[in-house]
N, C-alpha and C. Protein backbone atom coordinates (compact mmCIF):
# COMPACT_ATOMS: atom_id res chain seq x y z
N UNK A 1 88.49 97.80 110.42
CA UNK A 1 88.97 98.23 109.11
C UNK A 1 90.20 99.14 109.26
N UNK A 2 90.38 100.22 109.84
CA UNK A 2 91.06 100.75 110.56
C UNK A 2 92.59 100.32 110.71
N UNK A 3 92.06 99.40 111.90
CA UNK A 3 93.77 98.52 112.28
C UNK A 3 93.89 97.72 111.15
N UNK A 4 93.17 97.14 110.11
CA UNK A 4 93.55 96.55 109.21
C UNK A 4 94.55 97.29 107.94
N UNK A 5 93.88 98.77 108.27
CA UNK A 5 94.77 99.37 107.11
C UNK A 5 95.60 99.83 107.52
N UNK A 6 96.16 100.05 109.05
CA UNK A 6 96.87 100.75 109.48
C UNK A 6 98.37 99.13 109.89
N UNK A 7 98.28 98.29 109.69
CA UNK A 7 98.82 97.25 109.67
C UNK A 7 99.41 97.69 108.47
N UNK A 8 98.79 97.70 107.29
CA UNK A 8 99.49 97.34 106.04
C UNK A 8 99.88 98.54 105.90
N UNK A 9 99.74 99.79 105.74
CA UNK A 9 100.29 100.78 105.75
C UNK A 9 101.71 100.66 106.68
N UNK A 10 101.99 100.42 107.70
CA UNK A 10 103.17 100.15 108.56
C UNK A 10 103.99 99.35 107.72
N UNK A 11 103.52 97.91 106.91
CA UNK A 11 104.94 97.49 106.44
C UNK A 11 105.50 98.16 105.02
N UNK A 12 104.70 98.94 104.29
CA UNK A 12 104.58 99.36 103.83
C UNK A 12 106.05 100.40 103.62
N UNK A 13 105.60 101.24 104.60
CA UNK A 13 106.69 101.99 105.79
C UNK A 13 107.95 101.55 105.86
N UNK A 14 107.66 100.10 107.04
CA UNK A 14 109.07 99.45 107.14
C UNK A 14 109.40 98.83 105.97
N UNK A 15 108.71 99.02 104.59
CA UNK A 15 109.88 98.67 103.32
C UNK A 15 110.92 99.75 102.79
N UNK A 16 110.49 100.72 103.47
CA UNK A 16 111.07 102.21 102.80
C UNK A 16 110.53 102.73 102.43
N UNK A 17 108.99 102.83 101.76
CA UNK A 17 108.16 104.03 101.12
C UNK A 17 108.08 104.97 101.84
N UNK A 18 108.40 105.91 101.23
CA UNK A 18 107.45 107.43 101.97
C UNK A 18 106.16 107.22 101.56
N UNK A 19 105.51 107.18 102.31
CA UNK A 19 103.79 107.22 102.41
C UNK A 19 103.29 108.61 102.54
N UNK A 20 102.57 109.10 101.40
CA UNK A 20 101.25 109.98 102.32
C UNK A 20 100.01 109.54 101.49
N UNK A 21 98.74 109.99 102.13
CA UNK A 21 97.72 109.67 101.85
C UNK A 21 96.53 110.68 102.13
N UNK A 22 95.68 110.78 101.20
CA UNK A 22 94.17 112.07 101.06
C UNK A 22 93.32 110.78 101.49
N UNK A 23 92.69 111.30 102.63
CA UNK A 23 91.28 111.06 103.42
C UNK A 23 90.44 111.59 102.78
N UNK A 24 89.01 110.20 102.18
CA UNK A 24 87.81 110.84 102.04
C UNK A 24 87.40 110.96 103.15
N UNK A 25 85.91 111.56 103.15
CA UNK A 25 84.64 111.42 104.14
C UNK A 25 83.40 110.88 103.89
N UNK A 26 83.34 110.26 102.84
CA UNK A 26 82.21 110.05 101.72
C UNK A 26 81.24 109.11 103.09
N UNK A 27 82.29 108.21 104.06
CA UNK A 27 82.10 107.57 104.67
C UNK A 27 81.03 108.27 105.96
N UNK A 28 81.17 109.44 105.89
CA UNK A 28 80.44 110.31 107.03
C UNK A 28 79.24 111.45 106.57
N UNK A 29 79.91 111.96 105.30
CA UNK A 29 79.11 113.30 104.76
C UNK A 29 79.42 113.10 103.19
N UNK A 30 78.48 113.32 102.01
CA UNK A 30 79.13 113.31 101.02
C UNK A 30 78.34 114.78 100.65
N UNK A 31 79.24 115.37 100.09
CA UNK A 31 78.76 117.41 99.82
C UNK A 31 78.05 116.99 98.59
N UNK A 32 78.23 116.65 97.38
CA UNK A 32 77.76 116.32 96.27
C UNK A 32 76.36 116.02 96.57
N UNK A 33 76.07 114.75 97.37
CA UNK A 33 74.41 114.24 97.72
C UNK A 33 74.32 115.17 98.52
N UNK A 34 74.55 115.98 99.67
CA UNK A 34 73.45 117.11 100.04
C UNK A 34 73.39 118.61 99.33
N UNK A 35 73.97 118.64 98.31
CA UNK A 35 73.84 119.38 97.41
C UNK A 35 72.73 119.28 96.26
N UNK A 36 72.71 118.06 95.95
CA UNK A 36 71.67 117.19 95.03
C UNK A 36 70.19 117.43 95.83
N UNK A 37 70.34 117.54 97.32
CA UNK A 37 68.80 117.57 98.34
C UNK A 37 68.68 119.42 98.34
N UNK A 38 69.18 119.87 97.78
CA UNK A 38 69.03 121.31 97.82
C UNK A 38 69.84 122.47 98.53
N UNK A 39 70.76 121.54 99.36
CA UNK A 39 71.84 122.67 99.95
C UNK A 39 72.66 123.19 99.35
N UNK A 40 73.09 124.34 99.62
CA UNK A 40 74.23 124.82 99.11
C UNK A 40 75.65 124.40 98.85
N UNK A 41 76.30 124.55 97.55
CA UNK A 41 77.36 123.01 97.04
C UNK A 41 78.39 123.50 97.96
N UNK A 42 78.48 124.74 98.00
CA UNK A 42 79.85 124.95 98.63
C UNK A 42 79.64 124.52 100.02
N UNK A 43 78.68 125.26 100.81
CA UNK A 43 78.79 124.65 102.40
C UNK A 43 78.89 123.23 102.74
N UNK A 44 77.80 122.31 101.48
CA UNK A 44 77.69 121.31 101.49
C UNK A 44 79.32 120.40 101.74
N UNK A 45 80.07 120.98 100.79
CA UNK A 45 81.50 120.51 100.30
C UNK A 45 82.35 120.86 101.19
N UNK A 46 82.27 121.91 102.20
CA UNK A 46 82.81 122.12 102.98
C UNK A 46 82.81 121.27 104.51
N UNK A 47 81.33 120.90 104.63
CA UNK A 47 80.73 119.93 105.43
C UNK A 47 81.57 118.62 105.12
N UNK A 48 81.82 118.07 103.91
CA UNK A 48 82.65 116.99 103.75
C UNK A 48 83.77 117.28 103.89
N UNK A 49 84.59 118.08 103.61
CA UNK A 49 85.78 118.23 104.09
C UNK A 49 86.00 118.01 105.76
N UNK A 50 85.66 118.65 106.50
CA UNK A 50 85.52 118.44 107.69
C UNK A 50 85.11 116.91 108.21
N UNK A 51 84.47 116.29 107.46
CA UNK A 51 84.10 114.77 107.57
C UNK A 51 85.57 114.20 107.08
N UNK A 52 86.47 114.65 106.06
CA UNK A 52 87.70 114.22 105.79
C UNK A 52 88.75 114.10 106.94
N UNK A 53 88.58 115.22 107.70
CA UNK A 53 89.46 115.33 108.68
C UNK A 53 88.88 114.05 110.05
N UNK A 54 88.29 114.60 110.41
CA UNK A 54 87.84 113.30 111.17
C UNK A 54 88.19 112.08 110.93
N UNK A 55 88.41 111.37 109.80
CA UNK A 55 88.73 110.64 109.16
C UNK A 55 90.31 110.38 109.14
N UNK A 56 91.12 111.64 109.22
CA UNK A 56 91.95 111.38 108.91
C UNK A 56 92.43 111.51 110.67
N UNK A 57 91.86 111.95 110.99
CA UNK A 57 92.26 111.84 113.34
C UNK A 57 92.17 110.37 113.62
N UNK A 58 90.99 109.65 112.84
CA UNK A 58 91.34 108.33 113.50
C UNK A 58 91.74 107.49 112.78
N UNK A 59 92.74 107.69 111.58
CA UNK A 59 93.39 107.07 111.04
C UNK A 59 95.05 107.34 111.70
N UNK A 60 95.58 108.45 111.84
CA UNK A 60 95.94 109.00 112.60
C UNK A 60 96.40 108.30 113.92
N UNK A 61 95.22 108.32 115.11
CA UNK A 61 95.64 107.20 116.02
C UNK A 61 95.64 106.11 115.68
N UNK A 62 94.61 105.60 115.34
CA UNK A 62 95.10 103.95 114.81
C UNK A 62 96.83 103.73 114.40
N UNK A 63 96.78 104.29 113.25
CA UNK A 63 98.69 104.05 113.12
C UNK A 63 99.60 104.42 114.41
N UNK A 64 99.76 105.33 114.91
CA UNK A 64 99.75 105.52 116.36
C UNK A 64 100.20 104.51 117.02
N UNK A 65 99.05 104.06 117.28
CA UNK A 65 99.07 102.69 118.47
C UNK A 65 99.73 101.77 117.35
N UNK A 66 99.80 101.69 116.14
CA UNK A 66 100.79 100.64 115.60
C UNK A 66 102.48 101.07 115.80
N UNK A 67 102.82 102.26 115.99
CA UNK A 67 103.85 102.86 116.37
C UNK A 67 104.23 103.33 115.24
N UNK A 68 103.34 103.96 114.40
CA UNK A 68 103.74 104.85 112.54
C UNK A 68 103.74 106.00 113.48
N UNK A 69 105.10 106.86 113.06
CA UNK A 69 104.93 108.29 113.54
C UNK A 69 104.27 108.83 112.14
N UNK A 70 103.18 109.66 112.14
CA UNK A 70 102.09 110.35 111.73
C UNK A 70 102.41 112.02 112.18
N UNK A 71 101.88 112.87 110.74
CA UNK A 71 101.83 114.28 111.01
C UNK A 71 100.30 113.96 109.97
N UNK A 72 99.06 114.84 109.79
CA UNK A 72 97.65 115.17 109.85
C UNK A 72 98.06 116.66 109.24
N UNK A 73 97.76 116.90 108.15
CA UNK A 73 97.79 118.36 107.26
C UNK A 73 96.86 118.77 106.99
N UNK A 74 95.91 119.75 107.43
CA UNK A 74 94.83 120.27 106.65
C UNK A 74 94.91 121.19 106.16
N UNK A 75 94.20 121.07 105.00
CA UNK A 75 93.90 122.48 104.00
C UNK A 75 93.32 123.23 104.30
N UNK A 76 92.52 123.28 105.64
CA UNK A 76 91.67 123.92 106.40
C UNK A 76 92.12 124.52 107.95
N UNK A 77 92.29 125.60 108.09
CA UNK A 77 93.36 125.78 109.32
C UNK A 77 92.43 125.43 110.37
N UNK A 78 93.03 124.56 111.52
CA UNK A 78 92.36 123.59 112.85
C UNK A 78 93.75 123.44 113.32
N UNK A 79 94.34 124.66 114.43
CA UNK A 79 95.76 124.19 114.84
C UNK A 79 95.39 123.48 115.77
N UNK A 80 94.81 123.55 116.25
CA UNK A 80 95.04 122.47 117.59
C UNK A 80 94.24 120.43 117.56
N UNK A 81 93.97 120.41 116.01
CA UNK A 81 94.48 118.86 115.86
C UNK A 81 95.00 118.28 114.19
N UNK A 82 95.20 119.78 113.60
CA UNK A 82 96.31 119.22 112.60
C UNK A 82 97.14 120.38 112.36
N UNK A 83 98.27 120.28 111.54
CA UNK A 83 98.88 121.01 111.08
C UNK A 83 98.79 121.77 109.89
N UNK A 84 99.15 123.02 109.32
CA UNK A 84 98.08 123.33 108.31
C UNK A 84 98.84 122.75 107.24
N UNK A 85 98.50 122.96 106.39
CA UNK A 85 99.06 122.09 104.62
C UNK A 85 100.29 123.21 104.09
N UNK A 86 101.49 122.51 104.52
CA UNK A 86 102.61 123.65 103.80
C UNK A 86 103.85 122.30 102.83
N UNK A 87 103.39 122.72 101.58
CA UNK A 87 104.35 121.71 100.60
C UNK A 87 105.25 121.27 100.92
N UNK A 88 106.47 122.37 101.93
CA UNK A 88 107.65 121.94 101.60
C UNK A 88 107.92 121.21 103.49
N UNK A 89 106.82 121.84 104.44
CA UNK A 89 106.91 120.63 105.69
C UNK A 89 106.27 119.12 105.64
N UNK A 90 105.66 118.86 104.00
CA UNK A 90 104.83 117.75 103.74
C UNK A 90 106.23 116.98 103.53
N UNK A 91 106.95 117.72 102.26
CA UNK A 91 107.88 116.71 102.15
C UNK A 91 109.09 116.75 103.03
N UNK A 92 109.34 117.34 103.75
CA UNK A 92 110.35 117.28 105.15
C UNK A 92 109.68 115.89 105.83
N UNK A 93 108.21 116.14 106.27
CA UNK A 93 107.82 114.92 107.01
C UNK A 93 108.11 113.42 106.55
N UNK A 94 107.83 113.55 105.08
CA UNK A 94 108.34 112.13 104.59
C UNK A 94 109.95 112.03 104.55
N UNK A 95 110.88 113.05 104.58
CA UNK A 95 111.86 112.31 104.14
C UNK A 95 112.33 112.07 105.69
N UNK A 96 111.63 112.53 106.55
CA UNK A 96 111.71 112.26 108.32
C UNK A 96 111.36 110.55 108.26
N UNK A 97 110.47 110.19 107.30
CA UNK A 97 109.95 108.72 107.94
C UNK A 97 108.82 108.80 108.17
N UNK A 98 107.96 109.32 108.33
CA UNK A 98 106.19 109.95 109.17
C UNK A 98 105.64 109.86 107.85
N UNK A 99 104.43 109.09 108.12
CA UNK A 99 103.40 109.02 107.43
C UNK A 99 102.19 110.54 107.62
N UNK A 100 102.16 110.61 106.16
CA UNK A 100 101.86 111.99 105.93
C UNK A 100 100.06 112.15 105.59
N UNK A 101 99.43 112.40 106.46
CA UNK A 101 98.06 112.70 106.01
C UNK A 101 97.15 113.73 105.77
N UNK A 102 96.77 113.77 104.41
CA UNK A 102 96.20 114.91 103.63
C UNK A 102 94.88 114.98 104.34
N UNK A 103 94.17 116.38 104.78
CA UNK A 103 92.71 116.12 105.05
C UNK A 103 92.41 117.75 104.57
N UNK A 104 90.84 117.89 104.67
CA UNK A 104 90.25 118.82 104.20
C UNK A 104 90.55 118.93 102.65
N UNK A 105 90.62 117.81 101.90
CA UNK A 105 90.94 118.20 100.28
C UNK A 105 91.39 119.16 99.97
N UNK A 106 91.35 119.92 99.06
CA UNK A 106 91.81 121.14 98.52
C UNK A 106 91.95 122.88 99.51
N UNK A 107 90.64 122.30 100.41
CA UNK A 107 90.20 123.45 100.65
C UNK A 107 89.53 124.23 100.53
N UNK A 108 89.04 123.96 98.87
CA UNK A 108 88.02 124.91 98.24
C UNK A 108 87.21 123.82 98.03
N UNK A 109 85.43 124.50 98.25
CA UNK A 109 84.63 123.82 97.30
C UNK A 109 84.45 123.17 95.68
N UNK A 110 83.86 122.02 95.31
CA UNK A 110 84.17 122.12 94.01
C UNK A 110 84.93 120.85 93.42
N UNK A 111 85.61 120.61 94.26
CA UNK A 111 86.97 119.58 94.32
C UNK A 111 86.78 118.40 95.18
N UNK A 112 86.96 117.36 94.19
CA UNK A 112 87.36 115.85 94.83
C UNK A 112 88.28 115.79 95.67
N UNK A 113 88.30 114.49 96.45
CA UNK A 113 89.73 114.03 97.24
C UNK A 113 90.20 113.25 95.99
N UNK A 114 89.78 112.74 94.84
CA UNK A 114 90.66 111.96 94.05
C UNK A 114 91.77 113.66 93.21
N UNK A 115 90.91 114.77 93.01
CA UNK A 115 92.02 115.83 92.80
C UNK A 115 92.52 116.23 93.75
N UNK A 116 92.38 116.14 95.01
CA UNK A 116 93.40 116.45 95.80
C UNK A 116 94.68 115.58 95.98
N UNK A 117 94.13 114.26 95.81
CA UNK A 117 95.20 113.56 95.38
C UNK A 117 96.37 113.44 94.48
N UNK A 118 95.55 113.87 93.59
CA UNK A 118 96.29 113.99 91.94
C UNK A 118 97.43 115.56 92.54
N UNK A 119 96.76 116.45 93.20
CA UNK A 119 97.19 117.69 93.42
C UNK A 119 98.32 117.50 94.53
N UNK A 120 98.28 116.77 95.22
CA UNK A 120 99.34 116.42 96.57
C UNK A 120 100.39 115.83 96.03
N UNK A 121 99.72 114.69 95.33
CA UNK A 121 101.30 114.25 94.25
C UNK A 121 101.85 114.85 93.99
N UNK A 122 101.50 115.38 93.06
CA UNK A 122 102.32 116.49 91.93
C UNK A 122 102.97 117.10 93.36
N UNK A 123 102.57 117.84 94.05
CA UNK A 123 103.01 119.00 94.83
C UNK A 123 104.32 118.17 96.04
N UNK A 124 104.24 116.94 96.00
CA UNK A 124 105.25 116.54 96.90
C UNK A 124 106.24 115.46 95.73
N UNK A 125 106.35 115.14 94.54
CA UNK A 125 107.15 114.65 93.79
C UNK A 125 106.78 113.05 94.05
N UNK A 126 105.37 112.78 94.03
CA UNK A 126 105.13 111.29 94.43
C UNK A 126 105.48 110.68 93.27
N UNK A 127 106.08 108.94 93.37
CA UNK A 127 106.11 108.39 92.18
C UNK A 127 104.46 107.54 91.35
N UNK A 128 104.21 107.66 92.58
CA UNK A 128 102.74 106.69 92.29
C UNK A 128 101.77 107.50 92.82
N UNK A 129 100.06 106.69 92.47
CA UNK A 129 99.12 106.94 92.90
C UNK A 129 98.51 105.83 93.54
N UNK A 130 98.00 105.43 94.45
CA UNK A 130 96.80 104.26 94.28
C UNK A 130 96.24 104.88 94.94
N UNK A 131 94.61 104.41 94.86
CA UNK A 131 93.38 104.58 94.66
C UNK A 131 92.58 103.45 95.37
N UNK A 132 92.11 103.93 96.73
CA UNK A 132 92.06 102.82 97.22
C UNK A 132 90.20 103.19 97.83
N UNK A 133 89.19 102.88 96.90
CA UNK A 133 88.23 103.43 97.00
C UNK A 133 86.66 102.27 96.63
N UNK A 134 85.61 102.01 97.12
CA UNK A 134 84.83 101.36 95.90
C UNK A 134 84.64 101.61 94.59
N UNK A 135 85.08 102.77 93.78
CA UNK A 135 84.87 103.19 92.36
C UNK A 135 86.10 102.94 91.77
N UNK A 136 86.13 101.85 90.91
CA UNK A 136 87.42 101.24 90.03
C UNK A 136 88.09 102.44 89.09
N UNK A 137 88.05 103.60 89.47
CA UNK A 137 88.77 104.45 88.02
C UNK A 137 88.76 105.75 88.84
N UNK A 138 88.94 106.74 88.13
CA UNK A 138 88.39 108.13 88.09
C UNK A 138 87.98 108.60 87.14
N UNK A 139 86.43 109.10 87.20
CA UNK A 139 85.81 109.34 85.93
C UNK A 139 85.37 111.07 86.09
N UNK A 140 84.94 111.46 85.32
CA UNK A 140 84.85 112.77 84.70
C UNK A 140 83.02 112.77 84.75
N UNK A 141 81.98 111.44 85.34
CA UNK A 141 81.24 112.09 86.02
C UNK A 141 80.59 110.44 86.42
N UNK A 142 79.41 110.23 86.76
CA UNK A 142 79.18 109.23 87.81
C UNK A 142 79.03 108.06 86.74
N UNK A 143 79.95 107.00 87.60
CA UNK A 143 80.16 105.87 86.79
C UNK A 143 78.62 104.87 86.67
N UNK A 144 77.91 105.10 87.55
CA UNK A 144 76.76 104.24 87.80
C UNK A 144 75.71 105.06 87.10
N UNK A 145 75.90 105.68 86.11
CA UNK A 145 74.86 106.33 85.36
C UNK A 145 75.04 105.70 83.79
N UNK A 146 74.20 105.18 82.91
CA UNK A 146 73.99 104.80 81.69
C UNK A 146 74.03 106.49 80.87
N UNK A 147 75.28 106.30 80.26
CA UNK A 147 75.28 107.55 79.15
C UNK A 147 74.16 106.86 77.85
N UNK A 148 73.59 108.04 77.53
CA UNK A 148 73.53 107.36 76.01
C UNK A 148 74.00 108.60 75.18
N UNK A 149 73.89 107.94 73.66
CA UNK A 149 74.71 109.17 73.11
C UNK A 149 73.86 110.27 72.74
């Protein structure tokens, strides 16, 4: 899956986009469900963040070995395997060419990677969003739940 996305992300690249991109972890830890089992939301959320980053190390090499030069930003200071999250070296990196990867979401408990997304945009002058997730939207609370009124 990996080299598959890290393929298309590359031509992507070689069309001219500046690329960056927010890593979930949902795939490793989700803070929300061990919060729901009784842990604490924040540690919980913090636990996923850290699952973000991981995420975003071997996304990271994968592009790599495709030959994407890559810089890894966390909102979470870890100098010795990313760089920390500073706005104005995010957008230096893109207008370098380097695919830019968001990890540790926000930083704070509390917060999605789809708002960190929304929040990275804004903060680097993106023209777009996509959303590249199993949940077709962004909703304001769980789509697989029957509201009634």
């Amino acid at each position: 899956m990996l080299k598959s996305l890290a393929v298309q992300i590359k031509a992507v690249r070689e069309g001219g986009v500046e690329v960056a991109i927010v890593v979930g972890g949902g795939n490793i830890f989700r803070g929300l469900a061990a919060a729901s089992s009784g842990m604490d939301r924040a540690q919980a959320d913090f636990i996923g963040m850290l699952a973000t980053v991981m995420n975003s190390l071997a996304l990271q090499e994968t592009l790599e070995r495709q030959g994407v030069f890559t810089r890894v930003m966390s909102a979470i200071e870890m100098h010795t395997v990313a760089e920390p999250y500073i706005r104005r070296r995010a957008i230096r990196h893109l207008e370098k060419g380097r695919v830019v990867i968001f990890a540790a979401g926000t930083g704070n408990p509390y917060f999605t990677t789809d708002t960190t997304a929304a929040l990275r945009a804004l903060e680097i002058h993106a023209e777009c969003i996509m959303k590249a997730t199993r949940v077709d939207g962004v909703y304001d609370s769980d789509p697989r739940r029957i509201r009634t009124p």
